[in-house]
Protein backbone atom coordinates (compact mmCIF):
# COMPACT_ATOMS: atom_id res chain seq x y z
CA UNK A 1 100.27 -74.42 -188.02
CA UNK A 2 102.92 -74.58 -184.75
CA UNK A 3 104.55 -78.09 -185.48
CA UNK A 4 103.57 -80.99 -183.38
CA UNK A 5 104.89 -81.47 -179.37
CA UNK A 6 106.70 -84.36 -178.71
CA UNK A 7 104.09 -87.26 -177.29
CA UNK A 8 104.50 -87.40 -173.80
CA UNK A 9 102.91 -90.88 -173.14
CA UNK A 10 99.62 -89.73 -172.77
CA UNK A 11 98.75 -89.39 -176.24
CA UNK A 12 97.28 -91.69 -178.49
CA UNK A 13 100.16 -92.76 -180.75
CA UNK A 14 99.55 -91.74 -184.73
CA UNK A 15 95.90 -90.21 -183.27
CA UNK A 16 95.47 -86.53 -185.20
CA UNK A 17 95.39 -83.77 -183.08
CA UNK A 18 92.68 -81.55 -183.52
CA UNK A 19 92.71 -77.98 -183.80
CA UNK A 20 91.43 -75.22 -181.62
CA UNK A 21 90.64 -71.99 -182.15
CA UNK A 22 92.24 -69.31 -179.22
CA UNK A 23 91.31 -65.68 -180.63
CA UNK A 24 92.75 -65.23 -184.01
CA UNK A 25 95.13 -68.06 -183.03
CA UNK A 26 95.02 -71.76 -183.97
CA UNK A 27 97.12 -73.59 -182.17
CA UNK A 28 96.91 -77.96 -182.32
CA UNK A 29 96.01 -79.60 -178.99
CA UNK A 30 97.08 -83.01 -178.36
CA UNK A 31 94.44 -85.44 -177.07
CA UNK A 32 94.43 -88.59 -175.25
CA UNK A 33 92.48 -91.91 -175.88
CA UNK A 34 89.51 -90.57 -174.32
CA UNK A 35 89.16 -87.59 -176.47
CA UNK A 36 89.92 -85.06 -173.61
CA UNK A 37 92.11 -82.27 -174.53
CA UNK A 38 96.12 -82.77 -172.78
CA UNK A 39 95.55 -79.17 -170.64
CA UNK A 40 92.08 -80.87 -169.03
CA UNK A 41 93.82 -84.17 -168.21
CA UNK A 42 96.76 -82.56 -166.84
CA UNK A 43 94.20 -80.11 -164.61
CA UNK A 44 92.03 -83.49 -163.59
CA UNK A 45 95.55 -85.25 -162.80
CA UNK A 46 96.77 -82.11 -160.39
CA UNK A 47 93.23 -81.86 -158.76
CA UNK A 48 93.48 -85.69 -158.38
CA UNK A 49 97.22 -85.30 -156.36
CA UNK A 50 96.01 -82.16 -154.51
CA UNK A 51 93.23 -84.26 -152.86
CA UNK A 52 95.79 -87.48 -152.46
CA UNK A 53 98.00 -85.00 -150.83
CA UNK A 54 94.67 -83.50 -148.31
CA UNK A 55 93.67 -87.15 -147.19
CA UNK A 56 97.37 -88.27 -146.62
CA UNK A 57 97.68 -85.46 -144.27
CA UNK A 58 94.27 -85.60 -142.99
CA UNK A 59 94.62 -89.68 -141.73
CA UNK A 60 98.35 -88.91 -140.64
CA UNK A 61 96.89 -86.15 -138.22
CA UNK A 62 94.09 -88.67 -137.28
CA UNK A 63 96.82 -91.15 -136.14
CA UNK A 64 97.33 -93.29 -138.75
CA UNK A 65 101.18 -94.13 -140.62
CA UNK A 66 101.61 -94.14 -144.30
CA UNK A 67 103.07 -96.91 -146.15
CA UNK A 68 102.79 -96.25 -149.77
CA UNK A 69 101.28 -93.71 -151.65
CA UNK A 70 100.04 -94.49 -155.46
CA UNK A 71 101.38 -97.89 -154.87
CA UNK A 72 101.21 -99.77 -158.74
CA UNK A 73 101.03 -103.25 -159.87
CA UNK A 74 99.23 -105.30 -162.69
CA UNK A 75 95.85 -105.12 -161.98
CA UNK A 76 95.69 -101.66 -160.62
CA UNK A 77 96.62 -99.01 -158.33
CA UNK A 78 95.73 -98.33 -154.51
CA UNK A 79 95.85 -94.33 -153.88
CA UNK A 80 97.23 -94.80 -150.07
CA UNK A 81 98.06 -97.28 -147.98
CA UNK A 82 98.50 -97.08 -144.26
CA UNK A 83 98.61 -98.50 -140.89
CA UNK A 84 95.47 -97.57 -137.65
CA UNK A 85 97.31 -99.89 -135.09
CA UNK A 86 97.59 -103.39 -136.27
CA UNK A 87 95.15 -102.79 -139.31
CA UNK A 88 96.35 -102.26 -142.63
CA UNK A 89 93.80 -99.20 -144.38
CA UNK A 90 93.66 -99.35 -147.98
CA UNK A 91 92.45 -95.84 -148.61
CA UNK A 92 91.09 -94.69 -152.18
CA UNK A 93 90.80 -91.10 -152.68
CA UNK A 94 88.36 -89.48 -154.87
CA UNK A 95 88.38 -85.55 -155.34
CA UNK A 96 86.10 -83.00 -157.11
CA UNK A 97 85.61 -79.42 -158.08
CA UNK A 98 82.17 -79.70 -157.45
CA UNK A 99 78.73 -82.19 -156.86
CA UNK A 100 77.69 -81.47 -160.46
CA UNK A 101 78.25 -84.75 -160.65
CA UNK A 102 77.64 -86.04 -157.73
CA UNK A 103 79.67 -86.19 -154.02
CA UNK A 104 83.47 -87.58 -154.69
CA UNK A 105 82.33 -90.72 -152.44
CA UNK A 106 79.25 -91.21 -154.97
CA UNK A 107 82.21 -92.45 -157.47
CA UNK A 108 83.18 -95.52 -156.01
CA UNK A 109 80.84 -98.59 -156.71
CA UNK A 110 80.76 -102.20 -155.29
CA UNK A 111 83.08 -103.38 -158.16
CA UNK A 112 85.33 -100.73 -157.10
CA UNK A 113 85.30 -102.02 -153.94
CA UNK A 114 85.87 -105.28 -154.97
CA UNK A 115 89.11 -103.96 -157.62
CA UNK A 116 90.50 -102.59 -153.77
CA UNK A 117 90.19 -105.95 -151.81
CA UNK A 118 92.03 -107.63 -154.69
CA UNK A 119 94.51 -104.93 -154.48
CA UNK A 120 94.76 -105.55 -150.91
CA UNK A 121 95.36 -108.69 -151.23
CA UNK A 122 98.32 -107.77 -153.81
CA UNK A 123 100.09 -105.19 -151.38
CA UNK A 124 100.08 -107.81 -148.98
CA UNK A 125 101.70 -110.34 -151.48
CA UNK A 126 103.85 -108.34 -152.75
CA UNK A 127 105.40 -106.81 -149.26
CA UNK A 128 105.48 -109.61 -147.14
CA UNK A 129 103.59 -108.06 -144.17
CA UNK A 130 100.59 -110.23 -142.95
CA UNK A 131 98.60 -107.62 -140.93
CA UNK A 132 95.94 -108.29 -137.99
CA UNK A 133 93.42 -107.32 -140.27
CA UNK A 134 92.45 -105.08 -143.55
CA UNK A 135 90.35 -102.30 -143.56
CA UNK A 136 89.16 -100.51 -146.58
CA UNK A 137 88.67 -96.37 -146.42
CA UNK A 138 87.52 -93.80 -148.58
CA UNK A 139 88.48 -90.10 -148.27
CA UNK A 140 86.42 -87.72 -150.44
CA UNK A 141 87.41 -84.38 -151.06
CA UNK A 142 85.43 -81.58 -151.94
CA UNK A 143 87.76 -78.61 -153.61
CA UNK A 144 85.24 -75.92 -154.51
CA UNK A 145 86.03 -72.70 -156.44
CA UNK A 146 86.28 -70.56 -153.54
CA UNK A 147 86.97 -71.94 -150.03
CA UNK A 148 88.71 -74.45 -147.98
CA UNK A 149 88.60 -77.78 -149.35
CA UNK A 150 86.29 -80.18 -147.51
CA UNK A 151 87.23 -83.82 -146.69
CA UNK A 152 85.07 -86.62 -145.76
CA UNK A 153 86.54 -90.01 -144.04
CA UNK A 154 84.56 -93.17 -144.06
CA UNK A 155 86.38 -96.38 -142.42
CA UNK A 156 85.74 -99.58 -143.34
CA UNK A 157 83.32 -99.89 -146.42
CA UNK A 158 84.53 -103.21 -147.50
């Protein structure tokens, strides 16, 4: 048995790893709370900031200036936040590998929607800029295996 990695945060503190079986090789993989292996979090996490990274580009090019990116507080987090002339766009960003499981844009539901206007209404709080109005995107991205990613824009859905 390798000895244990040092938790990086993500881990479950005092959880058990479990082992897993690589040829003749055992090796212990660290999981997080929801049972998913450290390697699959960390690929869902980099698939997650490749499509952030598509849609920031993709809404600078249609005209639009960034404010924050991955912007934090309390009661959540809102993926990007930009300005389309005097309106503020709070834009969440949902990427996948594949529909197996639907489209990304399939993934965000009225509470969702909800979770963003109150996190509007935070950014706005917290920053001290009182825009015209607030606008709430989505940008899905579609990364398939082989390909150029696809990315799908829908303004104002709440």
């Amino acid at each position: 048995m390798s000895p244990r990695r040092p938790q990086t945060g993500r881990e479950a503190p005092g959880r058990p790893t479990a082992p897993v079986r690589l040829g003749d090789v055992t090796e212990q993989t660290e999981r997080v709370s929801d049972g998913a292996p450290v390697e699959q979090v960390a690929a869902k996490d980099a698939l997650g900031a490749y499509g952030e990274r598509l849609a920031a580009d993709h809404l600078a090019a249609a005209g639009m200036t960034l404010l924050a990116r991955n912007w934090r507080c309390p009661i959540g987090e809102i993926d990007i936040v930009a300005r389309d002339g005097d309106v503020l766009v709070i834009c969440e960003v949902k990427t996948r590998s594949s529909t197996a499981f639907g489209h990304p844009l399939e993934a965000v539901s009225a509470r969702k929607a909800a979770r963003l206007r109150r996190l509007a209404a935070a950014w706005i709080t917290a920053t001290g800029v009182h825009p015209a109005d607030v606008r709430i995107d989505l940008v899905g991205v579609l990364r398939p295996a082989r390909g150029a990613a696809a990315i799908e824009h829908v303004r104002g859905v709440g």
